[in-house]
C-alpha atoms as a PDB file:
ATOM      1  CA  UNK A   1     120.799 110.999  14.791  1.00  0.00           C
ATOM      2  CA  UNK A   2     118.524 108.939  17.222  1.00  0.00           C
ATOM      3  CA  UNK A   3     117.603 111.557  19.775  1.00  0.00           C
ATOM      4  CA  UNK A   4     118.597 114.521  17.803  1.00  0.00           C
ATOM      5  CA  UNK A   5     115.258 116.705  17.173  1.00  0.00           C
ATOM      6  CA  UNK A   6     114.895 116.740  13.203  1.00  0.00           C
ATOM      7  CA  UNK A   7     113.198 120.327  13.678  1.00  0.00           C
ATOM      8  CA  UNK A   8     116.919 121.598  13.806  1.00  0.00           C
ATOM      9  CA  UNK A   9     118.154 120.814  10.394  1.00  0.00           C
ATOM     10  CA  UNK A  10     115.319 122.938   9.313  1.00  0.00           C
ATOM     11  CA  UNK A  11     115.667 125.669  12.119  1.00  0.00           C
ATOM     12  CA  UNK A  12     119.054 125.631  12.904  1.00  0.00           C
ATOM     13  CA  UNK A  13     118.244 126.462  16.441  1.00  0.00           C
ATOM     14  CA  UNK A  14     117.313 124.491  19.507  1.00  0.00           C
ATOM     15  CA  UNK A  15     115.012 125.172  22.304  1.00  0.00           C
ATOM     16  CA  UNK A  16     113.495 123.493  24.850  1.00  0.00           C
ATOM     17  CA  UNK A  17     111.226 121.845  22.600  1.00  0.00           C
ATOM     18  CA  UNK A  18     114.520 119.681  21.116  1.00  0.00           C
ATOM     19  CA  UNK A  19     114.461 118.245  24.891  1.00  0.00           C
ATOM     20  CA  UNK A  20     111.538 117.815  24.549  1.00  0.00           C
ATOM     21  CA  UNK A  21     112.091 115.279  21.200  1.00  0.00           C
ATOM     22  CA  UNK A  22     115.061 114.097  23.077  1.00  0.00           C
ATOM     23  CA  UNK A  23     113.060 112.349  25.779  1.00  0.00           C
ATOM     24  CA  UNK A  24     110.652 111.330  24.124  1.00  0.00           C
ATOM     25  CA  UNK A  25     113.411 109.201  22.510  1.00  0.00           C
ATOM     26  CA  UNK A  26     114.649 108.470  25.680  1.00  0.00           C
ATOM     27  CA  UNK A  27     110.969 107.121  26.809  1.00  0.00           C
ATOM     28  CA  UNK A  28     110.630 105.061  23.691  1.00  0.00           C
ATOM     29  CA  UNK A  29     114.064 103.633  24.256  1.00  0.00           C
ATOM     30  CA  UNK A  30     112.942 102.284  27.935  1.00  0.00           C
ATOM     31  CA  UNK A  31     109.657 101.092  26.993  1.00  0.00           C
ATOM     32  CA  UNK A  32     110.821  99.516  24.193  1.00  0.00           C
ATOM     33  CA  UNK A  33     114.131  98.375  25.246  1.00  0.00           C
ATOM     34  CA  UNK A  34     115.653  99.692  22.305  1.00  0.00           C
ATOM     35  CA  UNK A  35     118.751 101.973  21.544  1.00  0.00           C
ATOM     36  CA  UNK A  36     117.477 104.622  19.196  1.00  0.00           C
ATOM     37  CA  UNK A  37     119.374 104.311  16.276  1.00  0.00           C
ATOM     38  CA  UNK A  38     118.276 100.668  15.151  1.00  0.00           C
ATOM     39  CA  UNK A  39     119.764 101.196  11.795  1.00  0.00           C
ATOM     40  CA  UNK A  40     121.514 103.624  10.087  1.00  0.00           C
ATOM     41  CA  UNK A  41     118.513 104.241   8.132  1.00  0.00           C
ATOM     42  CA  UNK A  42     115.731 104.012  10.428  1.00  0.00           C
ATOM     43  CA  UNK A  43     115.584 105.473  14.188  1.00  0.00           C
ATOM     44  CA  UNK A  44     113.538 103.851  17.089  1.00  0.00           C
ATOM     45  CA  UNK A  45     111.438 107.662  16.946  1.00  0.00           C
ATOM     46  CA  UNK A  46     110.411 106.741  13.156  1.00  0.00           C
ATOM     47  CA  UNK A  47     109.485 102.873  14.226  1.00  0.00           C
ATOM     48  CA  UNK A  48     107.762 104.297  17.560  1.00  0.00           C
ATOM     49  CA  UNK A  49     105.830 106.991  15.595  1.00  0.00           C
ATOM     50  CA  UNK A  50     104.296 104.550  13.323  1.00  0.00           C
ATOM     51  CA  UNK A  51     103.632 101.987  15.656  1.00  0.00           C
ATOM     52  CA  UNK A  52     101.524 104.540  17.789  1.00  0.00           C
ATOM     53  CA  UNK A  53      99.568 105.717  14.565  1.00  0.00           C
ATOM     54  CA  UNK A  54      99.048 102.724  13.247  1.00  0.00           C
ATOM     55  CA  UNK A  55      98.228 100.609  16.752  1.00  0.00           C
ATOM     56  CA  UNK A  56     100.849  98.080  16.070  1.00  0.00           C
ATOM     57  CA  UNK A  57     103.666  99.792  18.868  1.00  0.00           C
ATOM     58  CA  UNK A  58     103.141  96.545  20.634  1.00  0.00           C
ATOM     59  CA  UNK A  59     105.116  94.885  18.356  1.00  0.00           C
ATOM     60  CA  UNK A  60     108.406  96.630  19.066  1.00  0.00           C
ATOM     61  CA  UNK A  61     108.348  96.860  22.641  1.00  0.00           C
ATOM     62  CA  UNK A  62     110.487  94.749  24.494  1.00  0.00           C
ATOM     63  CA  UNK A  63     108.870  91.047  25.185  1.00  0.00           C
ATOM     64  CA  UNK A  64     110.348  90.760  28.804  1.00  0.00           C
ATOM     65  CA  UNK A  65     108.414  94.911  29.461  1.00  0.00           C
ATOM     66  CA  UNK A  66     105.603  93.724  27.598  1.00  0.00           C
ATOM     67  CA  UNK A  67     104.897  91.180  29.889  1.00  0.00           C
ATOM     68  CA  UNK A  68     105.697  93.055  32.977  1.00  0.00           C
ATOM     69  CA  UNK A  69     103.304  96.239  31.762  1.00  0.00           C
ATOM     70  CA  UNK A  70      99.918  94.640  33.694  1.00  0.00           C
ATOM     71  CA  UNK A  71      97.927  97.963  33.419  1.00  0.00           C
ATOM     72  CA  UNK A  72      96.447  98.850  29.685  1.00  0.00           C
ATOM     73  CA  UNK A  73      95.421 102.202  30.539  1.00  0.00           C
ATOM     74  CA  UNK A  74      99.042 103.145  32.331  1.00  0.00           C
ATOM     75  CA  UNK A  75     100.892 102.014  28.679  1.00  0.00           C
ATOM     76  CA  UNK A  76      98.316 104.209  26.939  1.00  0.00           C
ATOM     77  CA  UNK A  77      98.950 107.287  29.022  1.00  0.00           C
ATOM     78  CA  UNK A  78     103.042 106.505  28.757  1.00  0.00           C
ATOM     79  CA  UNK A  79     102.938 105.799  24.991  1.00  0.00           C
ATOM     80  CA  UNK A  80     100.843 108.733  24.271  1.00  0.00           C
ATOM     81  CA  UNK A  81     103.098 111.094  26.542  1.00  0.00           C
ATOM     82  CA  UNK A  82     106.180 110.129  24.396  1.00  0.00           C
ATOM     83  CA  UNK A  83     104.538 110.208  21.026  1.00  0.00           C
ATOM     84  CA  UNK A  84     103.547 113.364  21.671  1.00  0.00           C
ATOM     85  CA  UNK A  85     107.243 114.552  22.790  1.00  0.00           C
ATOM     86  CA  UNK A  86     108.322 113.437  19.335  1.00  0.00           C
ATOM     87  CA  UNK A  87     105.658 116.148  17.577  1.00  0.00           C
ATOM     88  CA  UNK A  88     106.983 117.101  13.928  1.00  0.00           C
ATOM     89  CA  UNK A  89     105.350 120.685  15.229  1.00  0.00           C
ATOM     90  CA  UNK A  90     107.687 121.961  18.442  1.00  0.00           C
ATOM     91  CA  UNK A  91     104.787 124.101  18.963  1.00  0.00           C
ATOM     92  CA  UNK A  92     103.002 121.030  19.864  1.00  0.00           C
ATOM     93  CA  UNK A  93     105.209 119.342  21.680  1.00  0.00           C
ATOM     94  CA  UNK A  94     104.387 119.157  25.741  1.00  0.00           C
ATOM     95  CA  UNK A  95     106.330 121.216  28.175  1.00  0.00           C
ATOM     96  CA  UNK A  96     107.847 119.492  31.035  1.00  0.00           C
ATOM     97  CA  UNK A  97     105.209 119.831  34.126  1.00  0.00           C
ATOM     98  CA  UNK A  98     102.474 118.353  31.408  1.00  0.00           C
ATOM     99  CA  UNK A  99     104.982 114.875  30.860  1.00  0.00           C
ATOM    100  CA  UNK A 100     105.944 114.593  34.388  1.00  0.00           C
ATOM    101  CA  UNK A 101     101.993 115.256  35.461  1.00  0.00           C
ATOM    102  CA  UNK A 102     101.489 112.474  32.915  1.00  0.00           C
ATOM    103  CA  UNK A 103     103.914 110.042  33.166  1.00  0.00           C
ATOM    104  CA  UNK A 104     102.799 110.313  37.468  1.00  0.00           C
ATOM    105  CA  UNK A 105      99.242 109.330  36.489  1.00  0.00           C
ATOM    106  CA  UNK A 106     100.445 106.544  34.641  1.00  0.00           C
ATOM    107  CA  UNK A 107     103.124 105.094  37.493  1.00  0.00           C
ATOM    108  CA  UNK A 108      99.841 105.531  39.546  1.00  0.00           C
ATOM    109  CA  UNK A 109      97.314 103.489  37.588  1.00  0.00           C
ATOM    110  CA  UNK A 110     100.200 100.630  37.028  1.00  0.00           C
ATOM    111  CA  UNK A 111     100.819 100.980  40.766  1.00  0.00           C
ATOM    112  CA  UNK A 112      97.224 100.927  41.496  1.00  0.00           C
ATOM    113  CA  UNK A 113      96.547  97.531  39.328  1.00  0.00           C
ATOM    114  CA  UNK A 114      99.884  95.683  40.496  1.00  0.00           C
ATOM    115  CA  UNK A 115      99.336  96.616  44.205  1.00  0.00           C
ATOM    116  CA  UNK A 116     102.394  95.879  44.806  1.00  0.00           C
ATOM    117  CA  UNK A 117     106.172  97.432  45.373  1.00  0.00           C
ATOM    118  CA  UNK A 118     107.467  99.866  42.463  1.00  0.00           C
ATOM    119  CA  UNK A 119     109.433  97.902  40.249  1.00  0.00           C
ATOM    120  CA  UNK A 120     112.587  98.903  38.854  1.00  0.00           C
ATOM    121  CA  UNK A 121     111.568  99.647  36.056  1.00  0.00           C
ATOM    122  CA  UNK A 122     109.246 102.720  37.350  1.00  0.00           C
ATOM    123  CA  UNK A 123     112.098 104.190  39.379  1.00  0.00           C
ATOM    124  CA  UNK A 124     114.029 104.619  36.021  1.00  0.00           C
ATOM    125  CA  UNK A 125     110.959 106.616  34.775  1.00  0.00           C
ATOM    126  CA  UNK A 126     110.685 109.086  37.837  1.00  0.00           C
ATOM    127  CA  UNK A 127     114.700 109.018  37.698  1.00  0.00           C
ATOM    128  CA  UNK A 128     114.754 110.740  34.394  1.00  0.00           C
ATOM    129  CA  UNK A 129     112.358 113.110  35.113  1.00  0.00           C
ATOM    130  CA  UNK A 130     113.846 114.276  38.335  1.00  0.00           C
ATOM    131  CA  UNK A 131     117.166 114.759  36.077  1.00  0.00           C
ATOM    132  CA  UNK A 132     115.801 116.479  33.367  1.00  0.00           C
ATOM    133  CA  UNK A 133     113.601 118.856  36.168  1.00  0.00           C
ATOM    134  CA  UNK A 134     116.811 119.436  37.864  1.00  0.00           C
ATOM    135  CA  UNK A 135     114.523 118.309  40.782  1.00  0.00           C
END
């Protein structure tokens, strides 16, 4: 399944860490305006995942985001977050407080180059966070 953490066919438990997968999903899905089960074949995690490794992730974000994202180094710091929520390893997955101190420093630097009023699109990022803190 799209957000379902692969670790748990092997495991057969979940833990935190499957969150963890599952929002990274959910990141991937808003930056790249994508539901994430494309096909039944191939998720949006497996496209994402290569994209990042291979530098081509450009290419499946959404044109109308792609245009709106102003600030290289705030994409970087967003697209690295979720790539690294979708870790094969759960061991190497980030906790919570890292991706939220993360995905903060990137809504800063995009803030900081558009100088202008959060857009939508950033209140959807700090929403999710603030439901998956509990906060």
């Amino acid at each position: 399944m799209g957000c379902v953490d692969p670790a748990i066919e092997k495991t057969g438990g979940v833990t935190h860490k499957s969150d963890i997968y599952s929002f990274g999903v959910v990141l991937f899905e808003i930056l790249c305006g994508r539901k994430a089960l494309i096909q039944s074949d191939r998720s949006l995690a497996q496209m994402a995942k290569y994209g990042y490794e291979n530098g081509t992730l450009h290419d499946i974000i959404h044109p109308h985001l792609l245009n709106q994202i102003l600030s290289p180094q705030s994409l970087l710091i967003y697209s690295k977050v979720a790539y690294y929520c979708l870790n094969d390893d759960r061991a190497h997955r980030p906790d919570m407080h890292h991706i939220v101190a993360k995905l903060e420093k990137a809504l800063e630097l995009q803030l900081r180059h558009e100088n202008i009023v959060r857009p939508f699109f950033y209140f959807i990022i700090y929403f999710l966070v603030f439901i998956i803190l509990g906060w």
